[in-house]
N, C-alpha and C. Protein backbone atom coordinates (compact mmCIF):
# COMPACT_ATOMS: atom_id res chain seq x y z
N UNK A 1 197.19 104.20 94.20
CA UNK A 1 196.75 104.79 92.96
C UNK A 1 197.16 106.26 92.96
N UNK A 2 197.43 106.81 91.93
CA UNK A 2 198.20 107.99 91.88
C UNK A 2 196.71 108.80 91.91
N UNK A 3 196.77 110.29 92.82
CA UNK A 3 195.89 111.25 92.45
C UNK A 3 195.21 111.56 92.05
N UNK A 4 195.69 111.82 90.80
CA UNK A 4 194.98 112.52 89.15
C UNK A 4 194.12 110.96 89.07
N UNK A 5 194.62 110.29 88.73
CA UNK A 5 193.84 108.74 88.38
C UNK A 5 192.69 108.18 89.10
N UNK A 6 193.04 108.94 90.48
CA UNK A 6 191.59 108.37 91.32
C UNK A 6 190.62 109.38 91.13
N UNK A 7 191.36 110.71 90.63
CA UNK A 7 190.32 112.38 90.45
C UNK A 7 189.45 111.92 89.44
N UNK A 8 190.19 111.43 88.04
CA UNK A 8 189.40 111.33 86.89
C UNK A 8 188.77 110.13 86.86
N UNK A 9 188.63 108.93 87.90
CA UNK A 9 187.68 107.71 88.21
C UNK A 9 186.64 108.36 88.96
N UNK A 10 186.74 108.75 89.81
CA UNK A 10 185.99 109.49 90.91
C UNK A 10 185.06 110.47 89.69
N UNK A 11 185.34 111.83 88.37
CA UNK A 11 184.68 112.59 88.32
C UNK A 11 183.98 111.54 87.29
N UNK A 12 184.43 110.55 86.45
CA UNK A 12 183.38 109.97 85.90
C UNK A 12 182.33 108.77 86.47
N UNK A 13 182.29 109.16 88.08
CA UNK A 13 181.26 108.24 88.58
C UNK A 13 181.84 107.04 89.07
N UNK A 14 182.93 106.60 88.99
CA UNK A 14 183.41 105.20 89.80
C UNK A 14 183.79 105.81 91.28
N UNK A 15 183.66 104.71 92.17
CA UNK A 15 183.97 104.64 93.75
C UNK A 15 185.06 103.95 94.12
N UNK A 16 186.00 105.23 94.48
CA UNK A 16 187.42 104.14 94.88
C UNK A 16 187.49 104.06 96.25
N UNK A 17 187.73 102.90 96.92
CA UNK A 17 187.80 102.14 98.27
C UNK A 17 189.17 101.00 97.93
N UNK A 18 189.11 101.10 99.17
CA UNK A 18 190.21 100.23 99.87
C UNK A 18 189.48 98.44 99.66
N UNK A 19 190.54 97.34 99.74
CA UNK A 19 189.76 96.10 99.31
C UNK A 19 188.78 96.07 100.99
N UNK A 20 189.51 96.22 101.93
CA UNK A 20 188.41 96.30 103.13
C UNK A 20 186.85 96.65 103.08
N UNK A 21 186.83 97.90 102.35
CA UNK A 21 185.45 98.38 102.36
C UNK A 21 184.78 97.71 101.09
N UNK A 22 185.45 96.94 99.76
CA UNK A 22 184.98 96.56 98.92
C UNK A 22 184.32 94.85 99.25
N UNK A 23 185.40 94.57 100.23
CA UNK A 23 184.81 92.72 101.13
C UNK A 23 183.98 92.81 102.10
N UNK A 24 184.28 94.24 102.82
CA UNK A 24 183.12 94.39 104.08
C UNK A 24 183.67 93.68 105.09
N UNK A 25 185.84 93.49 105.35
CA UNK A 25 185.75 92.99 106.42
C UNK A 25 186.18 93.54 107.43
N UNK A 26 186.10 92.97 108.42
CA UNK A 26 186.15 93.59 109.30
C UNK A 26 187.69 94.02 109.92
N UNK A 27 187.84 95.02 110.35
CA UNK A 27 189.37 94.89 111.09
C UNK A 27 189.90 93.85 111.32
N UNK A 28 189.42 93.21 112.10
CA UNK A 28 190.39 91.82 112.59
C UNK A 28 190.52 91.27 111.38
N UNK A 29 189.71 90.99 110.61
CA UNK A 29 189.96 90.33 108.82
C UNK A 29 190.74 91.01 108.09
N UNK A 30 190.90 91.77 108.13
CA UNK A 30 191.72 92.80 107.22
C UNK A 30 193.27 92.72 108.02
N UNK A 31 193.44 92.76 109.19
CA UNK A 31 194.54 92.59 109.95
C UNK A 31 195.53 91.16 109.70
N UNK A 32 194.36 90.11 109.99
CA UNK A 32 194.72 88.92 109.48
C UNK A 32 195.25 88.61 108.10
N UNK A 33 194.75 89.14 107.35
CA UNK A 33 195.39 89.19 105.63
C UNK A 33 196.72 89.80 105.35
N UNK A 34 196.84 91.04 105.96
CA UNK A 34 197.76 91.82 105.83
C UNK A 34 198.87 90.83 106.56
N UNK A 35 198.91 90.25 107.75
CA UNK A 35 199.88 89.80 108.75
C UNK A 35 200.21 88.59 107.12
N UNK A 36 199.52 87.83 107.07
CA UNK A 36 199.57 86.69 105.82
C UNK A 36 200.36 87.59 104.74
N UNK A 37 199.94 88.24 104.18
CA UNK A 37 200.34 88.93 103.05
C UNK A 37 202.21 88.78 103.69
N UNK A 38 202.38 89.68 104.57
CA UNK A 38 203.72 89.70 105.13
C UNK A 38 204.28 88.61 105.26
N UNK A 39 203.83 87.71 105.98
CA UNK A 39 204.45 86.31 105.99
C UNK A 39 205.02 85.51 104.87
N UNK A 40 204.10 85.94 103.94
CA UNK A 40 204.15 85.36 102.34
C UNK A 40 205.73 85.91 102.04
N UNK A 41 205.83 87.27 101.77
CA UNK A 41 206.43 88.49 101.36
C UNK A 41 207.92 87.90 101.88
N UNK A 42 207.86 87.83 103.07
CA UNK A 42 208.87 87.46 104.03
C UNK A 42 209.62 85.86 103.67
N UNK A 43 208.80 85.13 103.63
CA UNK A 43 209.47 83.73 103.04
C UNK A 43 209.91 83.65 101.81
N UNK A 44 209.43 84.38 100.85
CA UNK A 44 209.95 84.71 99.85
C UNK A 44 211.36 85.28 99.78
N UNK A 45 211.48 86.02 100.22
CA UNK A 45 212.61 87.11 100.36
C UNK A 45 213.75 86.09 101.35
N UNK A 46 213.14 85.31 102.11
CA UNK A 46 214.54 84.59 103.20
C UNK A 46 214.76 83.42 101.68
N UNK A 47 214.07 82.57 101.46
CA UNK A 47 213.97 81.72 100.66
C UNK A 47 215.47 82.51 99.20
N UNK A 48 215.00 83.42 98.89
CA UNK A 48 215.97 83.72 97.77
C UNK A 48 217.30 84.20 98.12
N UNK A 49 217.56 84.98 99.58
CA UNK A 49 218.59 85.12 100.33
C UNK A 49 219.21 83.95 100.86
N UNK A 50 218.30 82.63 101.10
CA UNK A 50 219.49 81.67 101.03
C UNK A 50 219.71 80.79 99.74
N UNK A 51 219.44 81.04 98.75
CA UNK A 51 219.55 80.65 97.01
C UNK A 51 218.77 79.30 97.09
N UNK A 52 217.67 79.29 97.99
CA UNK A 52 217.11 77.84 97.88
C UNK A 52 215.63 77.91 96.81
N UNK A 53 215.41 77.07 95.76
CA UNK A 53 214.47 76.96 94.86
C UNK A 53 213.22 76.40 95.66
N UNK A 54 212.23 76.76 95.20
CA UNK A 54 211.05 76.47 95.67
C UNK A 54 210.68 74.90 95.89
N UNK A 55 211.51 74.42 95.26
CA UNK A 55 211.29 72.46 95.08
C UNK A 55 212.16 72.72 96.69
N UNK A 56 213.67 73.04 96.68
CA UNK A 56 214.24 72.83 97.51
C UNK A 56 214.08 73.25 99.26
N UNK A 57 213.11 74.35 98.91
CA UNK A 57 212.12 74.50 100.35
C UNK A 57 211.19 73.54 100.30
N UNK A 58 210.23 72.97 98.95
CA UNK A 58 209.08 72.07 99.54
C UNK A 58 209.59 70.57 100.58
N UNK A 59 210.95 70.58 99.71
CA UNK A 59 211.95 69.21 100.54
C UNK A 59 211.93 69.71 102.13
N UNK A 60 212.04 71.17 102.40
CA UNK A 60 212.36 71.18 103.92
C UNK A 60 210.80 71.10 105.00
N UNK A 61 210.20 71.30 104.39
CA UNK A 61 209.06 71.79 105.16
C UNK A 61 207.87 70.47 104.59
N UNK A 62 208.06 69.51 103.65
CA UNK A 62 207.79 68.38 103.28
C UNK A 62 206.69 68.49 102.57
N UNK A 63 206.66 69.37 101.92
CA UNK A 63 205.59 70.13 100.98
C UNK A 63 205.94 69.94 99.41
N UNK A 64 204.94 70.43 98.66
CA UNK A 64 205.15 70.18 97.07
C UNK A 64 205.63 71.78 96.69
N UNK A 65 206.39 71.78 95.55
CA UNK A 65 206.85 72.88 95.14
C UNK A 65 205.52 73.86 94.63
N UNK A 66 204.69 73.51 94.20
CA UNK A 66 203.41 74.34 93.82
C UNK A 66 203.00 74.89 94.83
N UNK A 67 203.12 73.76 96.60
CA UNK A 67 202.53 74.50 97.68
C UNK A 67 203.20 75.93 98.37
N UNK A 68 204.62 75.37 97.68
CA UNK A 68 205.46 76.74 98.19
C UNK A 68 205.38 77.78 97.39
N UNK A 69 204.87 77.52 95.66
CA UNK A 69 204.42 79.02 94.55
C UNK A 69 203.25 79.39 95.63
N UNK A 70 202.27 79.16 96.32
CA UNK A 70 201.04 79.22 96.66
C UNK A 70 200.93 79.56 98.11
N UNK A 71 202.28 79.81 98.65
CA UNK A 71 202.47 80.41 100.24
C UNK A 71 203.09 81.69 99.46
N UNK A 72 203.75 82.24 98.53
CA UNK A 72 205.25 82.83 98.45
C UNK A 72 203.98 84.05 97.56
N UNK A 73 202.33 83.38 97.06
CA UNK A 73 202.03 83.91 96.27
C UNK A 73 200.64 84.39 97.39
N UNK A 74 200.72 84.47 98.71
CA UNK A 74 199.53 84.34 99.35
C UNK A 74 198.06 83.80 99.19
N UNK A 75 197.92 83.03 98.58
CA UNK A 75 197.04 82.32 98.34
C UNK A 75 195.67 81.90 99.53
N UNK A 76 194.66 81.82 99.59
CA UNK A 76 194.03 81.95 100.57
C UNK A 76 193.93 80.85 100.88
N UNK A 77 193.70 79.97 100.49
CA UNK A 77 193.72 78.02 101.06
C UNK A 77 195.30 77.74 101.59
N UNK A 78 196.38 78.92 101.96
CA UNK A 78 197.26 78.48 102.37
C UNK A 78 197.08 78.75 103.84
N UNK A 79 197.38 77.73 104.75
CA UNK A 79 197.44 78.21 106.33
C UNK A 79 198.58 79.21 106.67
N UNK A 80 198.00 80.01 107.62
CA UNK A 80 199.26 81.26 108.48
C UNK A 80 199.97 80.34 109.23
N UNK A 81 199.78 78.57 109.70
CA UNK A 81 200.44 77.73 110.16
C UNK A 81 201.45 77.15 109.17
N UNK A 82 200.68 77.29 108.09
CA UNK A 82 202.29 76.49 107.33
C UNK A 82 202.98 77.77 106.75
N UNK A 83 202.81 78.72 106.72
CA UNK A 83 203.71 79.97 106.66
C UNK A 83 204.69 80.06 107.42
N UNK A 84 203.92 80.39 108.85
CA UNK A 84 205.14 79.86 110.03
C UNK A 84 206.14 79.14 110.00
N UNK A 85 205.76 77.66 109.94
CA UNK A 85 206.49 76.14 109.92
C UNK A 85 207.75 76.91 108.91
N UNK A 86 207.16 77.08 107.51
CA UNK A 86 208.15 77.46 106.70
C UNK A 86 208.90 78.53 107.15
N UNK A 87 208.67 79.58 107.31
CA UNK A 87 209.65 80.44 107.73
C UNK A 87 210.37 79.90 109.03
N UNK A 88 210.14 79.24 109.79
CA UNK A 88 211.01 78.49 110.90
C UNK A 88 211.78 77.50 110.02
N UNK A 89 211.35 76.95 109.66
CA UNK A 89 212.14 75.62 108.59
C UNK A 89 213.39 76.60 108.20
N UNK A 90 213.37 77.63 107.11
CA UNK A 90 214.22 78.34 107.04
C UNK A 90 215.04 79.13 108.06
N UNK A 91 214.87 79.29 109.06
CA UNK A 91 215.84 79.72 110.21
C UNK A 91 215.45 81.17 110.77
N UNK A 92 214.24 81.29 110.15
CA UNK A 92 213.55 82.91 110.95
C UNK A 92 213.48 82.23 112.25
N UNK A 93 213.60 83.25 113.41
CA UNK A 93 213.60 83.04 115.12
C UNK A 93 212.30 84.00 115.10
N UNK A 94 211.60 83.13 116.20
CA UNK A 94 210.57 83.64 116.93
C UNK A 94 210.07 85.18 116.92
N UNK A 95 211.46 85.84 117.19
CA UNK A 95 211.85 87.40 117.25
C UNK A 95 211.95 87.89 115.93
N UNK A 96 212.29 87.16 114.60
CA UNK A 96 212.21 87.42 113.52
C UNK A 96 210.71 87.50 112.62
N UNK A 97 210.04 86.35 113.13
CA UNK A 97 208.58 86.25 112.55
C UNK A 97 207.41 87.35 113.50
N UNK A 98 208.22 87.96 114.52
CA UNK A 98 207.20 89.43 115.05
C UNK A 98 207.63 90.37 114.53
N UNK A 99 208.18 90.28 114.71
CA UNK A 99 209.17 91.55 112.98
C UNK A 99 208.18 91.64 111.88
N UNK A 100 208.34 90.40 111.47
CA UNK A 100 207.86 90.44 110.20
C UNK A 100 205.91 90.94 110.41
N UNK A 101 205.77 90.25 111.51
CA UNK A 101 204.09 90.29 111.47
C UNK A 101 203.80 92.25 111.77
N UNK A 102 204.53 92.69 112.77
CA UNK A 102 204.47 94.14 112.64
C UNK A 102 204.75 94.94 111.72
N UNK A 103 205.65 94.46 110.69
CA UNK A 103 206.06 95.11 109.86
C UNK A 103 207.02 95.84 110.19
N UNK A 104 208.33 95.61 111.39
CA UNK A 104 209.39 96.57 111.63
C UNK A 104 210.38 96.21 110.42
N UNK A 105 211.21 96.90 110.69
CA UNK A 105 212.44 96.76 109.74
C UNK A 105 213.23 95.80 110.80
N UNK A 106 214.26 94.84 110.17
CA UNK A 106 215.32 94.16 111.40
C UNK A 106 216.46 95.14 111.68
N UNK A 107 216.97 94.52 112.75
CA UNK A 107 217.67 95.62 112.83
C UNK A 107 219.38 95.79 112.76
N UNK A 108 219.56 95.16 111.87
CA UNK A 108 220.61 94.59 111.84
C UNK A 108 220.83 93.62 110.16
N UNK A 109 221.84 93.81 109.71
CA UNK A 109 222.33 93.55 108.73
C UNK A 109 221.84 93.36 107.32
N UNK A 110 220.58 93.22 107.46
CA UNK A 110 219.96 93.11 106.00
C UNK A 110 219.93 94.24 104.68
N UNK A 111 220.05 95.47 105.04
CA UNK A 111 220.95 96.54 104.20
C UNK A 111 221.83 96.37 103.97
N UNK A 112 222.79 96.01 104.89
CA UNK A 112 224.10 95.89 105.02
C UNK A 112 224.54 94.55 103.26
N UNK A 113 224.03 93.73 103.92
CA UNK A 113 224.16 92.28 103.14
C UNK A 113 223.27 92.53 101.38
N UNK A 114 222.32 93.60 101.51
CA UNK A 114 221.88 93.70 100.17
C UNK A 114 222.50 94.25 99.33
N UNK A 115 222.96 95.86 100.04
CA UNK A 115 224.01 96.13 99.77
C UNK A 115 225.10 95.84 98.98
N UNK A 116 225.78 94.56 99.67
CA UNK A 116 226.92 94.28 99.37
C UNK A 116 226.78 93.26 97.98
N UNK A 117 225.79 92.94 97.96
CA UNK A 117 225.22 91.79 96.88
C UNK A 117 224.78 92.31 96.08
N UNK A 118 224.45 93.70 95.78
CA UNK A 118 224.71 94.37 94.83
C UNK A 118 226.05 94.77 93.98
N UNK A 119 226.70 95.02 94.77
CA UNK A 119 228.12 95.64 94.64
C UNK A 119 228.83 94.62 93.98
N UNK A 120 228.92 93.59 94.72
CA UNK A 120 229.21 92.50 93.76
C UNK A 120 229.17 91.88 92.84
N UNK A 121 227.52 92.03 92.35
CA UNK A 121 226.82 91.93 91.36
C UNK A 121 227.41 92.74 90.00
N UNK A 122 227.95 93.87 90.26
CA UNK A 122 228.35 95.29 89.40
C UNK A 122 229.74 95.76 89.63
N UNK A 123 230.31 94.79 90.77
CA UNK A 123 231.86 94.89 90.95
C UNK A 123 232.27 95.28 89.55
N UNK A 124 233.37 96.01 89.86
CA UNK A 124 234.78 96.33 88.81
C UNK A 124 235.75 94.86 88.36
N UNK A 125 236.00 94.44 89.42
CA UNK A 125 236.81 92.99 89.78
C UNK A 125 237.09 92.43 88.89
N UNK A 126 238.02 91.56 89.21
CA UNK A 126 238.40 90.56 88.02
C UNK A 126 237.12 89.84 88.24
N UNK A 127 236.39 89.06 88.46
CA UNK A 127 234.65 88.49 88.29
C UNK A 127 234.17 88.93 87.25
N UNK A 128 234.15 90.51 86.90
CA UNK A 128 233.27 91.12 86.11
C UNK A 128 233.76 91.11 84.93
N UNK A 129 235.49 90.72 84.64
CA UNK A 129 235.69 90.74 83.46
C UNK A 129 235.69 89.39 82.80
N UNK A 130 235.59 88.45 83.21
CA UNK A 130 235.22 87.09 82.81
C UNK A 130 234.53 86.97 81.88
């Protein structure tokens, strides 16, 4: 929330908190969500980097396409086990899904490759004049 916006909630009497202090949970609960939240975030993002539709992940991981709107959307009746499964189904490595749960950056090519899929996207090229 921007500044000014929490100044002028705050001087007319509202209490701004974090969702932690508004659920009352505890670290480890709040840790756990966040790691989920990422996981979600993360399958999403591999899922559209390999151009596969949400039907076409529920086929890999043997799930219904609503179950995959409902991982991709963190949903709380979704397990951090079938998050996993899925992001393994898709080809994240072991070393890729601690990544993701810490929140590092990888280290290796994913700028690189967005990058370029931009560029392409907005190429000059004969493509663009089609």
């Amino acid at each position: 929330m921007r500044e000014d916006k929490r100044k002028r909630l705050v001087a007319k009497g509202w209490k701004v908190g974090t969702a932690q202090e508004f659920l009352a949970l505890s670290p480890e609960e709040a840790a756990f969500i966040e790691m989920k939240l990422q996981l979600a975030q993360a399958l999403r993002e591999r899922r559209l980097r390999r151009r596969l539709t949400q039907a076409q992940l529920a086929t890999l991981v043997r799930s219904s396409q609503s179950r995959v709107a409902k991982m991709e959307a963190a949903e709380p009746s979704v397990s951090a086990d079938l998050l996993l499964r899925s992001l393994l189904a898709i080809g994240a490595s072991s070393e890729d899904v601690a990544r993701i749960i810490s929140g590092s950056k990888p280290t290796h090519g994913r700028s690189r490759r967005r990058a370029g899929r931009t560029s392409a996207r907005r190429g000059s090229g004969s493509g663009a004049s089609r």
